[in-house]
N, C-alpha and C. Protein backbone atom coordinates (compact mmCIF):
# COMPACT_ATOMS: atom_id res chain seq x y z
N UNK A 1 -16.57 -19.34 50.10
CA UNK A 1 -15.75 -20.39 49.54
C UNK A 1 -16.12 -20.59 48.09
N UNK A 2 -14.95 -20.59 47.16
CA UNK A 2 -15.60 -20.79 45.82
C UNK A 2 -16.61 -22.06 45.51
N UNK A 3 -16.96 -21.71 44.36
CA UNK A 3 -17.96 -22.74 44.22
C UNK A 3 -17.09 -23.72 43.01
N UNK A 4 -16.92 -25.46 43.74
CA UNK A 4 -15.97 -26.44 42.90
C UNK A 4 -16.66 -26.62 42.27
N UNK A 5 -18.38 -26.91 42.17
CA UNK A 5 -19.11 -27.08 41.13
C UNK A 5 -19.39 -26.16 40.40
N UNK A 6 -18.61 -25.38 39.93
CA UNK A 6 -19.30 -24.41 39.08
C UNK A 6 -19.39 -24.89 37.49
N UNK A 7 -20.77 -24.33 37.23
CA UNK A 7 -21.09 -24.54 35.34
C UNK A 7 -20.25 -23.17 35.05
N UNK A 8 -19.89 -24.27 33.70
CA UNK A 8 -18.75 -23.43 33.23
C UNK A 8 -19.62 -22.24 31.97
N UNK A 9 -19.54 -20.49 32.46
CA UNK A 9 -19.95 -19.91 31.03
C UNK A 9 -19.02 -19.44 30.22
N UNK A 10 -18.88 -18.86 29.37
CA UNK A 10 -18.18 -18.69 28.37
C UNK A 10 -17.39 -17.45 28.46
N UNK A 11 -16.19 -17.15 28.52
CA UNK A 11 -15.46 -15.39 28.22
C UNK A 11 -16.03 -15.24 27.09
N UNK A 12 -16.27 -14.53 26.93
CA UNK A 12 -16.67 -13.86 25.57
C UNK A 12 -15.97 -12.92 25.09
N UNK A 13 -15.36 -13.00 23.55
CA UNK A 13 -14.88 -11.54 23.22
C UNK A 13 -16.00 -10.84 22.07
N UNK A 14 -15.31 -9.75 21.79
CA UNK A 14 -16.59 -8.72 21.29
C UNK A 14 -16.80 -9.58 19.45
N UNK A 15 -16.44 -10.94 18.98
CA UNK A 15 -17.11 -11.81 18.34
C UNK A 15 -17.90 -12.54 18.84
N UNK A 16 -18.01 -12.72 19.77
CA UNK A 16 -18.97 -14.12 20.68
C UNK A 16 -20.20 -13.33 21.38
N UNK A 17 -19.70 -12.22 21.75
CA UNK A 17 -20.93 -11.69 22.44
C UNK A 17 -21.90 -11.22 21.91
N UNK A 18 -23.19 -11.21 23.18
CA UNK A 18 -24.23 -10.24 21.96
C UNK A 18 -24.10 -9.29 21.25
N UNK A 19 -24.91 -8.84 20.14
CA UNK A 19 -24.93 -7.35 20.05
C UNK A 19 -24.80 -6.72 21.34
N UNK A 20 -25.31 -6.64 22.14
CA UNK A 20 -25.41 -5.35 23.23
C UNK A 20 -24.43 -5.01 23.61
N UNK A 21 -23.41 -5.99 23.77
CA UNK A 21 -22.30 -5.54 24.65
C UNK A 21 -20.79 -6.16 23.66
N UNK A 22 -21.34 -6.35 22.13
CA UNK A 22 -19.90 -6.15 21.21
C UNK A 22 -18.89 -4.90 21.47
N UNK A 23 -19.47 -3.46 21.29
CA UNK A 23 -18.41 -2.89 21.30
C UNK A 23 -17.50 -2.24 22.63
N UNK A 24 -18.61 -2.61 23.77
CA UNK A 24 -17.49 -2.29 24.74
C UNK A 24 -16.36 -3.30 24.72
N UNK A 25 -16.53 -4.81 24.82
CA UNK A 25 -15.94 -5.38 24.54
C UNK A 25 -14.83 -5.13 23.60
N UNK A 26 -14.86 -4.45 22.17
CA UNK A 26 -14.12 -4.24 21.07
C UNK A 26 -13.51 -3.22 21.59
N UNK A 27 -14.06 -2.46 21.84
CA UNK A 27 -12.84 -1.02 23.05
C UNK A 27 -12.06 -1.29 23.59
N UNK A 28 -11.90 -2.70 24.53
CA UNK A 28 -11.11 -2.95 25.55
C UNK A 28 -10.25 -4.06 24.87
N UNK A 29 -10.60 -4.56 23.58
CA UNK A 29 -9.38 -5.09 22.86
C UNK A 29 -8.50 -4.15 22.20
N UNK A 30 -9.17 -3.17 21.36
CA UNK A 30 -8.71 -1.88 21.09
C UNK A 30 -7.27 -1.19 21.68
N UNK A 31 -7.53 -1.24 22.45
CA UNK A 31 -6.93 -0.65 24.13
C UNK A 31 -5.71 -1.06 24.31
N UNK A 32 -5.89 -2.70 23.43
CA UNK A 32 -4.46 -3.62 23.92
C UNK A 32 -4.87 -4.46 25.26
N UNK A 33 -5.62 -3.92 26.21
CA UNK A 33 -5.60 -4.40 27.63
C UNK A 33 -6.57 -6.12 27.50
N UNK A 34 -6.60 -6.22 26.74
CA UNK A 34 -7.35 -7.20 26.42
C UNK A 34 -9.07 -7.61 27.07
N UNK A 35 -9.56 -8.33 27.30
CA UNK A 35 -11.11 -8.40 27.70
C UNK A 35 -10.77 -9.15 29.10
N UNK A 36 -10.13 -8.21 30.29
CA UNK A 36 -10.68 -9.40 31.91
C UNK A 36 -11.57 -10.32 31.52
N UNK A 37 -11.49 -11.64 32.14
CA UNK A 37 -12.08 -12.37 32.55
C UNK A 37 -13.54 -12.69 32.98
N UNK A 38 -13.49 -11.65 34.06
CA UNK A 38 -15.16 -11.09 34.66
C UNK A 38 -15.90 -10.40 33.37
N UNK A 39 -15.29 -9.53 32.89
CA UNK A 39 -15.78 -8.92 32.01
C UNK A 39 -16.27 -9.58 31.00
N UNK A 40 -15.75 -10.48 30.47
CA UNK A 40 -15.58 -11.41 29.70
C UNK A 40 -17.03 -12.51 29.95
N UNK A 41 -17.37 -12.74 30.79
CA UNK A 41 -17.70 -14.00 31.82
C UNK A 41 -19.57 -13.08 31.91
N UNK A 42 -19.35 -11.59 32.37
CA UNK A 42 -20.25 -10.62 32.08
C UNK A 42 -21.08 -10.18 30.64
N UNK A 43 -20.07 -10.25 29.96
CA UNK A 43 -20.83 -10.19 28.58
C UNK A 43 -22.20 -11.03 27.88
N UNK A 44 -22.09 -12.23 28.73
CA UNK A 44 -23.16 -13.07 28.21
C UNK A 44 -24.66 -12.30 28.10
N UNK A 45 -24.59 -11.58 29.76
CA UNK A 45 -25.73 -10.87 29.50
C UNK A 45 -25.82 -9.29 29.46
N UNK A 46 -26.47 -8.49 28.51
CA UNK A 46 -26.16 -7.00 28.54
C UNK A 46 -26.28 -6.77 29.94
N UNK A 47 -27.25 -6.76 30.11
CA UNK A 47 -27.74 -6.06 31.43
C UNK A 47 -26.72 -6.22 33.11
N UNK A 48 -26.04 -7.66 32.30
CA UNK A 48 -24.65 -7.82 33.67
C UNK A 48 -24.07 -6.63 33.19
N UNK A 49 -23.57 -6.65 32.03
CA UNK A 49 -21.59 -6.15 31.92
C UNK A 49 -22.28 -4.34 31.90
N UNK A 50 -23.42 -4.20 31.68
CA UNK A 50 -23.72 -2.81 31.39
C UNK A 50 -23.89 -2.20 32.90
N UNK A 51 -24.80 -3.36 33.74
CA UNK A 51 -24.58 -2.55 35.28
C UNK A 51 -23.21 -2.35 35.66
N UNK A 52 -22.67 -3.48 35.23
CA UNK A 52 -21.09 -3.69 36.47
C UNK A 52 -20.89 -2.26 35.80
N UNK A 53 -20.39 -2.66 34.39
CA UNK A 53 -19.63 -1.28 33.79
C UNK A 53 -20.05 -0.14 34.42
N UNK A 54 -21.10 0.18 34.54
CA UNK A 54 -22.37 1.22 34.87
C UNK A 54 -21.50 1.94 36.56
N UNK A 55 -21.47 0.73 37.10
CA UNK A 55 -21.33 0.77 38.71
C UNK A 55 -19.46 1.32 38.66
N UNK A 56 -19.11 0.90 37.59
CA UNK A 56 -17.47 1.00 37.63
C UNK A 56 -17.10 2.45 37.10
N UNK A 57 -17.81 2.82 36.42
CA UNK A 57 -17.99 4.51 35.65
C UNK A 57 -18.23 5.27 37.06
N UNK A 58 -19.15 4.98 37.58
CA UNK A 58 -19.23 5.96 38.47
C UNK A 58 -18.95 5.97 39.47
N UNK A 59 -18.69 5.10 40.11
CA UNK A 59 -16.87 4.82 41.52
C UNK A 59 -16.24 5.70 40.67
N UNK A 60 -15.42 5.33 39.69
CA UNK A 60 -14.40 6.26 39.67
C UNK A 60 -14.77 7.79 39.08
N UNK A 61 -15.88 8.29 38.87
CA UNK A 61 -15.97 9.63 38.21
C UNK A 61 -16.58 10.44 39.22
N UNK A 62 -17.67 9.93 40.01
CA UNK A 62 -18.66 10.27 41.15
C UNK A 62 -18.45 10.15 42.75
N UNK A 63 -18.09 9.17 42.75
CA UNK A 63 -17.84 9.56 44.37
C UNK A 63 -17.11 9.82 45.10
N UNK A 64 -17.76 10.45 46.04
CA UNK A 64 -17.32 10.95 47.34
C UNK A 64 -15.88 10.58 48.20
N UNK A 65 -15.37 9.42 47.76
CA UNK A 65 -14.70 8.51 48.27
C UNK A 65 -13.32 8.76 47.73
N UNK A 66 -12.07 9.09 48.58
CA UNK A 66 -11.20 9.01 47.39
C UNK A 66 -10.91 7.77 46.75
N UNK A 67 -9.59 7.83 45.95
CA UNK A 67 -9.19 6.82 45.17
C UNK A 67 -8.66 5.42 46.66
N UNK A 68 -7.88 5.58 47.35
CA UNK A 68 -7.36 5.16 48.77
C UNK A 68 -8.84 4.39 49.34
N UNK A 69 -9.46 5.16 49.96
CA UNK A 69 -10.95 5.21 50.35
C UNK A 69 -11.79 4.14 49.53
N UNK A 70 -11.53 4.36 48.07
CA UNK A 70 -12.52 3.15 47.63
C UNK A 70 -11.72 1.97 47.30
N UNK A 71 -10.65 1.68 47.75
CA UNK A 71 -10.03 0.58 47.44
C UNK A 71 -9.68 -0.15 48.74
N UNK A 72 -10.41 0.50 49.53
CA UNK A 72 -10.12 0.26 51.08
C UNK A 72 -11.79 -0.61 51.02
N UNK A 73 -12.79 0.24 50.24
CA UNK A 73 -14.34 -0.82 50.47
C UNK A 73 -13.69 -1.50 49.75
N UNK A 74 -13.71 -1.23 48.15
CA UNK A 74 -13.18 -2.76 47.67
C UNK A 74 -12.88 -3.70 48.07
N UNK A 75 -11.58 -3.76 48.71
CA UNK A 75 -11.25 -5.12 49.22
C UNK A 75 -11.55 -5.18 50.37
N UNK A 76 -12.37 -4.80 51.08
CA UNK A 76 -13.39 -5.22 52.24
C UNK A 76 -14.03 -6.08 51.70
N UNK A 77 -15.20 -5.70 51.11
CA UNK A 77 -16.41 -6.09 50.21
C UNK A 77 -15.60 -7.65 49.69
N UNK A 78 -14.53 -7.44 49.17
CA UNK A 78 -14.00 -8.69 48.59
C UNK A 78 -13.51 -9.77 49.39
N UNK A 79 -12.63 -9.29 50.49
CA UNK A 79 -12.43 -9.72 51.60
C UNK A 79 -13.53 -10.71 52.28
N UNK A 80 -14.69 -9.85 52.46
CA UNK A 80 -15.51 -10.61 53.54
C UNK A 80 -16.54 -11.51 52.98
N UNK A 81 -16.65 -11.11 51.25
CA UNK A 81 -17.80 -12.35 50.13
C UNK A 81 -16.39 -13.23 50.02
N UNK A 82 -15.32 -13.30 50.36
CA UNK A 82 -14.23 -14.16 49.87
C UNK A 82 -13.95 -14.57 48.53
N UNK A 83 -13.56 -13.62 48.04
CA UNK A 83 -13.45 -13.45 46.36
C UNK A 83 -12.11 -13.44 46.21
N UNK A 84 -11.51 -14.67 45.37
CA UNK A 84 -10.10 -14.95 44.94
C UNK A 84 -10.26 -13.68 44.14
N UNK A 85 -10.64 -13.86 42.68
CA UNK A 85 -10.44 -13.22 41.95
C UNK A 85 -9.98 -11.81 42.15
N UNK A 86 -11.45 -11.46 42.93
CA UNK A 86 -11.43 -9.56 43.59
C UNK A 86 -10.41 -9.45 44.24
N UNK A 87 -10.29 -10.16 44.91
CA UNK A 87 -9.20 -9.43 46.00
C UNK A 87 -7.58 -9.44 45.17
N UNK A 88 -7.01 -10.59 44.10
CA UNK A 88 -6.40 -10.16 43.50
C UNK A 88 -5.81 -9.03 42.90
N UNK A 89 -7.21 -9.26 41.66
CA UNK A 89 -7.46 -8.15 41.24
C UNK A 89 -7.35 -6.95 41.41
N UNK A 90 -8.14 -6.18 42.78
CA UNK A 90 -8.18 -5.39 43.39
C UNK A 90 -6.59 -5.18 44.21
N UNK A 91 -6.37 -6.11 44.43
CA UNK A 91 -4.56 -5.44 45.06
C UNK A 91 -3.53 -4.95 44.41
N UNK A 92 -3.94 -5.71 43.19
CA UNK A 92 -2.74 -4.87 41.90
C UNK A 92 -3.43 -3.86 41.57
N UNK A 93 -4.83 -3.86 41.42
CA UNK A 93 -4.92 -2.13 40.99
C UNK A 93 -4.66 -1.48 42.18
N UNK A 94 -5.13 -0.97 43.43
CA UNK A 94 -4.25 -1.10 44.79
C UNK A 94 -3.12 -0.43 44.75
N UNK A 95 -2.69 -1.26 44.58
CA UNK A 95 -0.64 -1.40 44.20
C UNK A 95 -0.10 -0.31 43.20
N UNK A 96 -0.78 -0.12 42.62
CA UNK A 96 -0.64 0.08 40.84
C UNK A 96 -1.14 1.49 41.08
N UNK A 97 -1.81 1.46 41.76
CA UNK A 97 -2.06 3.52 42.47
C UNK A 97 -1.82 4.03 43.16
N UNK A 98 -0.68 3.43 43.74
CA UNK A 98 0.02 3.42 45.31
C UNK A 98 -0.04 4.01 46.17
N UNK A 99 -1.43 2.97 46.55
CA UNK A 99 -1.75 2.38 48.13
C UNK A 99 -0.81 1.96 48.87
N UNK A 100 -0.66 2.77 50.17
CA UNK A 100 0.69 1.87 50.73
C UNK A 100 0.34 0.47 51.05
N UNK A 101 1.34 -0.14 51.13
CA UNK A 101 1.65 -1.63 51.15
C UNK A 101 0.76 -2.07 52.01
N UNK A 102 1.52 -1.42 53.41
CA UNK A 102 0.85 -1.82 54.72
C UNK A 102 -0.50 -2.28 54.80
N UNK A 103 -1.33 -1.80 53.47
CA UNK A 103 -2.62 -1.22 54.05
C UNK A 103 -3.54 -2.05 53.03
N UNK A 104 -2.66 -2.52 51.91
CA UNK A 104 -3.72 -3.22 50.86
C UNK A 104 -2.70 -4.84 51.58
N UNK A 105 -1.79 -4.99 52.34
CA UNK A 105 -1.57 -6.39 53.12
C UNK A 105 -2.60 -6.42 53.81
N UNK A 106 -2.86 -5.57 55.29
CA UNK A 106 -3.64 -5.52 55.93
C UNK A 106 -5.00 -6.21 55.89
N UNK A 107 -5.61 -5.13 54.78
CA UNK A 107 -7.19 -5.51 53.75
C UNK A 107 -6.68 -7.12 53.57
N UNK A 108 -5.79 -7.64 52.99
CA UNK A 108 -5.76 -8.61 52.39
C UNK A 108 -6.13 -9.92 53.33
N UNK A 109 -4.97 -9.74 54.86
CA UNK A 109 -5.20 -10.76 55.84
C UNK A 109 -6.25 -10.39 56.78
N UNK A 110 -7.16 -9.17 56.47
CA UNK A 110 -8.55 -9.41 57.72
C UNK A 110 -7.75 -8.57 58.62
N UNK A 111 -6.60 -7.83 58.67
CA UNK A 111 -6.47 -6.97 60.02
C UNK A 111 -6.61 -5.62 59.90
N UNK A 112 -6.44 -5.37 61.27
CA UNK A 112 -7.02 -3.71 61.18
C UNK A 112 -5.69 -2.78 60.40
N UNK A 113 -6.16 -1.56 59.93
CA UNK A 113 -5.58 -0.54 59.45
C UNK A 113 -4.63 0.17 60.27
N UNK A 114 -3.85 0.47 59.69
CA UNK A 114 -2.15 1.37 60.51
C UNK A 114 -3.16 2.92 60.30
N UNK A 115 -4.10 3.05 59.82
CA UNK A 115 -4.54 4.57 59.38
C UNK A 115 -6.46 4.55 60.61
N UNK A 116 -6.61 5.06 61.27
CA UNK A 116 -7.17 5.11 62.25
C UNK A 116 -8.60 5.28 61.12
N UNK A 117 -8.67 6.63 60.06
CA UNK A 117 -9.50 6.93 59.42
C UNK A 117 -10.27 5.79 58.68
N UNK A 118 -8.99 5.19 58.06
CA UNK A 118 -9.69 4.26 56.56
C UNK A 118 -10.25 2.86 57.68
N UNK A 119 -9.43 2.85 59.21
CA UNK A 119 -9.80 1.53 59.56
C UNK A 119 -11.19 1.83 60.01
N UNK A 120 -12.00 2.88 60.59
CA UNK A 120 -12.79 3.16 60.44
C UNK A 120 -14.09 2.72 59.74
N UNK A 121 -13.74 2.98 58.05
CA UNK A 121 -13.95 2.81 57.02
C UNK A 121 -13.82 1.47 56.92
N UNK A 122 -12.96 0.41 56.83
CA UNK A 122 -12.59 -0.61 57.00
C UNK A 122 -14.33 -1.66 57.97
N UNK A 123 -13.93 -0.88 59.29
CA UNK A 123 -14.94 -1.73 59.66
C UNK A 123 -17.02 -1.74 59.46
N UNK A 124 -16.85 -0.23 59.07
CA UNK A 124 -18.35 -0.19 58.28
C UNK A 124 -18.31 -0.68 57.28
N UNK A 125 -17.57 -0.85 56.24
CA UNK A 125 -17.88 -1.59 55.12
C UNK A 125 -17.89 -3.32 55.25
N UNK A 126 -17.27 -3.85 56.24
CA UNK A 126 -17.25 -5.22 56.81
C UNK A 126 -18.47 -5.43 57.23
N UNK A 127 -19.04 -4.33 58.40
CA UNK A 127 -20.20 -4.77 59.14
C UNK A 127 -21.92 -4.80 57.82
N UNK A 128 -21.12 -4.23 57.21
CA UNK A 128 -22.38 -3.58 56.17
C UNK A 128 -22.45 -4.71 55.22
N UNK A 129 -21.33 -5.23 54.56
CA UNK A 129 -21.13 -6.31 54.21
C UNK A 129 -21.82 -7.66 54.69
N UNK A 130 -21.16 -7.74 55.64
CA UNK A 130 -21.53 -9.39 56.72
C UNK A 130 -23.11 -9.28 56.96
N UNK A 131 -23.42 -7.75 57.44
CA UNK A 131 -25.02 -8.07 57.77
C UNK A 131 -26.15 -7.27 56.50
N UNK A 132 -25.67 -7.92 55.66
CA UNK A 132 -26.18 -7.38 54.54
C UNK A 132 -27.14 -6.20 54.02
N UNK A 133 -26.70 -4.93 54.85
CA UNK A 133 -26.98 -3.55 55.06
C UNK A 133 -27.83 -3.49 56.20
N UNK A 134 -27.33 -4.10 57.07
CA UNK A 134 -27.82 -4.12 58.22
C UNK A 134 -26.30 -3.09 59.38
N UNK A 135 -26.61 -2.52 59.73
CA UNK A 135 -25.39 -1.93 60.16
C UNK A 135 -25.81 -0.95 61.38
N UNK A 136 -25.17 -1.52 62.74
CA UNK A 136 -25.37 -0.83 63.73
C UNK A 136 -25.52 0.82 64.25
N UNK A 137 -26.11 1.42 64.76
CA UNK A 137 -26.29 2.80 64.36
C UNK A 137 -25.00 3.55 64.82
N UNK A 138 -24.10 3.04 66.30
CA UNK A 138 -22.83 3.30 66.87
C UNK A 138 -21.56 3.16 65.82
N UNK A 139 -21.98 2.23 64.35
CA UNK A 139 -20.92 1.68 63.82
C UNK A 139 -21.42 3.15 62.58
N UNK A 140 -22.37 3.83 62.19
CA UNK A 140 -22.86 4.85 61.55
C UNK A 140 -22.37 5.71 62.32
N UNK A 141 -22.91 6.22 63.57
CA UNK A 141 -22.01 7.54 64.33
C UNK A 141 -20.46 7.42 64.40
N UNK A 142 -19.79 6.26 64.38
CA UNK A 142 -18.18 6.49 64.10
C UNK A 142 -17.78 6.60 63.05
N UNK A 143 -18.60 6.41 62.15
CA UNK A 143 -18.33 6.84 60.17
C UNK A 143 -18.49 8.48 60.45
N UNK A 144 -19.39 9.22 60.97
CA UNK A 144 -19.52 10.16 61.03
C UNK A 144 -18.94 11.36 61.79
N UNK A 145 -18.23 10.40 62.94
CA UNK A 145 -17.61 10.88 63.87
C UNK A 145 -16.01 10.92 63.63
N UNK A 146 -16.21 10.45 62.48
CA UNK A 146 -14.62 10.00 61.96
C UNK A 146 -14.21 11.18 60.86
N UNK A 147 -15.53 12.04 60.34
CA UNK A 147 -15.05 13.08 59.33
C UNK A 147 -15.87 12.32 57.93
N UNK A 148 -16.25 11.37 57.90
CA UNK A 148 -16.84 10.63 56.61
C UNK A 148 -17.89 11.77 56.71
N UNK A 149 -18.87 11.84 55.62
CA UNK A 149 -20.31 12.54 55.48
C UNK A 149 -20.79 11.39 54.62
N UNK A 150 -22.21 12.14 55.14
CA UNK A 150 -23.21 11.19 54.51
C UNK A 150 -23.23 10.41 53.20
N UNK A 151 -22.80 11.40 52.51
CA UNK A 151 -22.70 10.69 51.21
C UNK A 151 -21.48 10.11 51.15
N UNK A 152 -20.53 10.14 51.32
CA UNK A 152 -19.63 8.77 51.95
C UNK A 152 -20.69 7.78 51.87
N UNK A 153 -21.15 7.91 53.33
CA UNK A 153 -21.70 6.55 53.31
C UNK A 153 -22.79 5.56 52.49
N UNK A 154 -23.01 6.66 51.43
CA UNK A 154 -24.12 6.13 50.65
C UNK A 154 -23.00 5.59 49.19
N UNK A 155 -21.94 6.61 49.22
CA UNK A 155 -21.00 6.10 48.00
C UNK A 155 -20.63 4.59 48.38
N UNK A 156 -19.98 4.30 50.13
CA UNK A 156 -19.60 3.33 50.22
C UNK A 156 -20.42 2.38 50.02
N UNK A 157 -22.39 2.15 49.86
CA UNK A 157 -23.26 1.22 49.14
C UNK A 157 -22.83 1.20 47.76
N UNK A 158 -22.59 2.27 47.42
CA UNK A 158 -22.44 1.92 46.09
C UNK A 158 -21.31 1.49 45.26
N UNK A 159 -20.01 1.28 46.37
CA UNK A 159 -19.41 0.74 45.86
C UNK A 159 -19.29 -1.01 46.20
N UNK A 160 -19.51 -1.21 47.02
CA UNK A 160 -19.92 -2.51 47.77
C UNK A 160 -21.14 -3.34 46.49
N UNK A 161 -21.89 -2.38 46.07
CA UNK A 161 -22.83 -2.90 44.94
C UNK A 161 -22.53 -3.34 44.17
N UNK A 162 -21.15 -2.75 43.84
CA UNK A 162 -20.41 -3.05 42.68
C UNK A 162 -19.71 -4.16 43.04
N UNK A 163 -19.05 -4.36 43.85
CA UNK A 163 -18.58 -5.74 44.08
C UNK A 163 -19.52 -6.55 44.46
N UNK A 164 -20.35 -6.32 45.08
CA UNK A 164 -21.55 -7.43 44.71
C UNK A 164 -21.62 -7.99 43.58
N UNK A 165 -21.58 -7.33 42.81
CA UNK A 165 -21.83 -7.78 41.18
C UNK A 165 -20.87 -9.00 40.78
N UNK A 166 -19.73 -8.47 41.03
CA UNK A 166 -18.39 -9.03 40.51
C UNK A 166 -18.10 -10.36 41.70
N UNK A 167 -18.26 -9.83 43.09
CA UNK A 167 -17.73 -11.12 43.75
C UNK A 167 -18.83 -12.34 43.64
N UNK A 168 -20.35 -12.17 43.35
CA UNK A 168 -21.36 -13.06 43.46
C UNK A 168 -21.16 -13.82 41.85
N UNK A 169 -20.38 -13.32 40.86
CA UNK A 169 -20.54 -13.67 39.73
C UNK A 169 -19.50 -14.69 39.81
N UNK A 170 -18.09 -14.30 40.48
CA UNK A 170 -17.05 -14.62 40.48
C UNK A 170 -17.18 -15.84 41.11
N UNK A 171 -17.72 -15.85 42.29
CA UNK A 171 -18.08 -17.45 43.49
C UNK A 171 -18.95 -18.46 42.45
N UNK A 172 -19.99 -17.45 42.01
CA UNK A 172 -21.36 -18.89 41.05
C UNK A 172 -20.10 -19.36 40.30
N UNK A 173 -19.58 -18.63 39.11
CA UNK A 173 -18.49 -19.22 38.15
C UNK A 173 -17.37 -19.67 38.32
N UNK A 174 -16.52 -19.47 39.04
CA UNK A 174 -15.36 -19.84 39.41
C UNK A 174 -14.31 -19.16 38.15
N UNK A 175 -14.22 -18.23 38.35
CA UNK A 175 -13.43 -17.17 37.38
C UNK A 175 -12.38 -17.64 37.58
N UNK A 176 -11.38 -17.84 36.72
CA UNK A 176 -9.41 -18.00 36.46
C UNK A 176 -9.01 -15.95 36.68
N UNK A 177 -8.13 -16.22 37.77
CA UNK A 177 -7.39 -15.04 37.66
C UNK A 177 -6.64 -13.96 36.36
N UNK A 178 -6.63 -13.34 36.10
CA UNK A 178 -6.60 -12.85 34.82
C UNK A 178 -4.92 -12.56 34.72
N UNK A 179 -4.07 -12.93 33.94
CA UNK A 179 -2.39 -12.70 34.00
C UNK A 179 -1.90 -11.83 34.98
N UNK A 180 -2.53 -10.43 34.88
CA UNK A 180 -1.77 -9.16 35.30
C UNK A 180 -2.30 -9.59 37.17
N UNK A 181 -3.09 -9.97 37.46
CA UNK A 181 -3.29 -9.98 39.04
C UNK A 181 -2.85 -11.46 39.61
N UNK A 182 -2.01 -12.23 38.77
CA UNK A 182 -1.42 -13.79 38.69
C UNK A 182 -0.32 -13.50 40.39
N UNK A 183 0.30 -12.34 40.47
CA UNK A 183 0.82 -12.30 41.34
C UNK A 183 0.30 -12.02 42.65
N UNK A 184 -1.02 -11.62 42.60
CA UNK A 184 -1.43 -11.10 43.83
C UNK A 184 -2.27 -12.15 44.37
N UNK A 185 -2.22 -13.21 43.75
CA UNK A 185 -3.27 -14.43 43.83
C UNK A 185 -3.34 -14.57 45.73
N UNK A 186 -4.60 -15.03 46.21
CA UNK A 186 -5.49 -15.02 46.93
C UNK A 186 -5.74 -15.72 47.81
N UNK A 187 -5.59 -16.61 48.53
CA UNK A 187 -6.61 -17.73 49.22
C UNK A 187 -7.23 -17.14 50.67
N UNK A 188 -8.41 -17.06 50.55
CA UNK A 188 -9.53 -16.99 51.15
C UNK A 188 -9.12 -17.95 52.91
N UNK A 189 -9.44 -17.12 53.99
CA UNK A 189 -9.61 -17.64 55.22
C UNK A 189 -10.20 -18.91 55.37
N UNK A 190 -11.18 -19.18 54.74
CA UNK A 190 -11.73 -20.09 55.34
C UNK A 190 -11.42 -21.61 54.69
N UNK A 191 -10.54 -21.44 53.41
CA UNK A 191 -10.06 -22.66 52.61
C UNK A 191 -8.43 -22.60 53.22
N UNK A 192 -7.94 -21.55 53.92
CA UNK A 192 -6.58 -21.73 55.25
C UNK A 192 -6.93 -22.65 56.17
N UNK A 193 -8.01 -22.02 56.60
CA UNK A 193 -8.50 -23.11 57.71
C UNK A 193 -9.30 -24.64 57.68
N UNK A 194 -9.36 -25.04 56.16
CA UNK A 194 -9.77 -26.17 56.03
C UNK A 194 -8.74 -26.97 55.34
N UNK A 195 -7.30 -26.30 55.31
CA UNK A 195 -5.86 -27.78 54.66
C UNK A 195 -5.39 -27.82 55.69
């Protein structure tokens, strides 16, 4: 559940921020795409925006996982820390690489997958999630039994890491949705079940 008390930190653009992390910042104005929010929110400290970045370079260059596949942990991972922002976020990019519908709705309301494989996938990254890499060894032999390999399953830590980053930053602060994911906006299970 977000956090209503949150201290408010600062977006930062690549004038406000430290040295360390001015010119990525200045790249992504560059770009036109302007500075996300998180990113933004990340800059305060190098060592945030340089891991996230860090963790976001290599999801998409390195792993094992396809493009489908890691947007399936994604919004697990986002799903089950209950991250407005992420899960937004994450559905328009989703969307925007076309993921079928069915399947980034699905992720979205907590139900299982129309795709036997990714639901699979789906539920190790939940269980791995919820019990904070604690993960049953039967729920490992059906990752494996499913055609995943090992390093799958070590990509899927590492992408889960990465939203670690982003959904734990996102809950302490209480991040504003960023324009472009305004439509995919979010509400979390457990603030359904408390109006």
């Amino acid at each position: 559940m977000p956090n209503s008390q949150a201290i408010e930190f600062e977006k930062h653009s690549s004038e406000s921020a430290p040295a360390a992390c001015r010119e990525m910042l200045a790249a992504l104005e560059r770009e036109g795409k302007g500075v996300p929010n998180l990113v933004g929110v990340l800059a305060e400290s190098p060592a945030a925006l340089h891991s996230y970045a860090s963790l976001h370079q290599i999801n998409a260059a390195r792993s094992s996982l396809t493009a489908v596949q890691q947007h399936v942990v994604f919004l697990t991972a986002s799903f089950e820390n209950e991250c407005a922002y992420c899960m937004a976020g994450h559905s328009a990019a989703a969307k925007a690489d076309g993921v079928d519908a069915r399947i980034v709705n699905a992720l979205r309301d907590g139900n299982h997958l129309p795709d036997d494989s990714l639901e699979t996938l789906r539920g190790f990254t939940a269980e791995l999630v919820i019990g904070r890499g604690f993960v049953a060894q039967h729920s490992l032999q059906r990752m494996l039994g499913a055609g995943y390999t090992r390093a799958n399953v070590l990509d899927v830590i590492v992408a889960v890491a990465s939203k670690t980053i982003s959904n734990y930053v996102c809950q302490l602060v209480g991040i504003p949705l960023d324009d472009a994911a305004l439509s995919h906006a979010w509400t979390p299970p457990s603030n359904l079940s408390a109006a």
